[in-house]
C-alpha atoms as a PDB file:
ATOM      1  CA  UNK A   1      95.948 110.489  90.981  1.00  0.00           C
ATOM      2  CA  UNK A   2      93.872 109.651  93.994  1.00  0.00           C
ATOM      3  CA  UNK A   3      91.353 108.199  91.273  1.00  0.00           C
ATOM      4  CA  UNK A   4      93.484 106.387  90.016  1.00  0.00           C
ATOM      5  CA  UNK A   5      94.260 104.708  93.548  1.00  0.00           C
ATOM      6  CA  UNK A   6      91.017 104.017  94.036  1.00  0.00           C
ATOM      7  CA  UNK A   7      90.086 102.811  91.046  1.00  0.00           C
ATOM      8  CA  UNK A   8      93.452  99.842  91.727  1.00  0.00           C
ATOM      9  CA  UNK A   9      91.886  98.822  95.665  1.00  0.00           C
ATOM     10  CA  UNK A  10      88.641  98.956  93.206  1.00  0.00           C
ATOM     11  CA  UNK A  11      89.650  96.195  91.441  1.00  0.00           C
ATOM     12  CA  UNK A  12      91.984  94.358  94.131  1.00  0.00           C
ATOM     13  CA  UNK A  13      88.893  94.237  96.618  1.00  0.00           C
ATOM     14  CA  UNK A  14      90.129  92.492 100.124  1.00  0.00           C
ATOM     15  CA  UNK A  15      93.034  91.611  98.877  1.00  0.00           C
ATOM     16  CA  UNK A  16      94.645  94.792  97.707  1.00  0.00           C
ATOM     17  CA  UNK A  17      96.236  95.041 101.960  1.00  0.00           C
ATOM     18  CA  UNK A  18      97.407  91.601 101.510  1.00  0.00           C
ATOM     19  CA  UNK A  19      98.984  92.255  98.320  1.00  0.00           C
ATOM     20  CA  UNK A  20     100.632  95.995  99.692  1.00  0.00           C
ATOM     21  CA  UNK A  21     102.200  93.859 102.392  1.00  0.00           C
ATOM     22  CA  UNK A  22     103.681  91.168  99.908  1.00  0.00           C
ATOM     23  CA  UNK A  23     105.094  93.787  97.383  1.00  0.00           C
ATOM     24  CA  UNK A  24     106.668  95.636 100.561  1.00  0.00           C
ATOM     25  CA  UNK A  25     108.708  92.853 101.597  1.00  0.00           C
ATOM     26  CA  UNK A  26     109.838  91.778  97.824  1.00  0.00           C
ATOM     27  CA  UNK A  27     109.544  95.167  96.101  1.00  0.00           C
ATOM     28  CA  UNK A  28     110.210  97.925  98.864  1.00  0.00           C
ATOM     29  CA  UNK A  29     111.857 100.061  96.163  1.00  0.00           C
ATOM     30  CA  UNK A  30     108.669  99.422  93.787  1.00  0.00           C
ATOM     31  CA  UNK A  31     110.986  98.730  91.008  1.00  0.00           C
ATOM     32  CA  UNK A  32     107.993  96.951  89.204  1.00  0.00           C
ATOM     33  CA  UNK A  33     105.432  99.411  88.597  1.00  0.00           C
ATOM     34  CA  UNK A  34     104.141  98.955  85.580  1.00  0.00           C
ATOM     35  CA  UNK A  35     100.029  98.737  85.010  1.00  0.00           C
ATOM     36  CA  UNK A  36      98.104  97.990  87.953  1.00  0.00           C
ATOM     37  CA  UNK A  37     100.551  99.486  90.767  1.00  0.00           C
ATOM     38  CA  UNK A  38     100.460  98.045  94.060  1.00  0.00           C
ATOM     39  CA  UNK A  39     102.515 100.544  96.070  1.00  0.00           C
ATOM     40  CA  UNK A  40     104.650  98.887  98.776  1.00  0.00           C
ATOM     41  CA  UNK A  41     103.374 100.104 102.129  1.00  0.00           C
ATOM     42  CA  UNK A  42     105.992 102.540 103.387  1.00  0.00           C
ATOM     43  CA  UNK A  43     107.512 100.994 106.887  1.00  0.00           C
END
């Protein structure tokens, strides 16, 4: 799974952190998770 992870901020580059904190504040639940899953960042 960690691959998998890695493989997402891989293809995100710099902006993966940027992206975490939008989908926290509009998605906290992560109700869309489908393909390329940003997780929320857990507050």
């Amino acid at each position: 799974m960690e691959e998998v992870l890695d493989r997402i901020k891989a293809t995100y580059r710099d902006n993966y952190e940027r992206l975490a904190a939008i989908k926290s504040k509009y998605d906290p639940n992560n109700l869309f998770h489908v393909n390329q899953n940003i997780k929320p960042i857990r507050q």
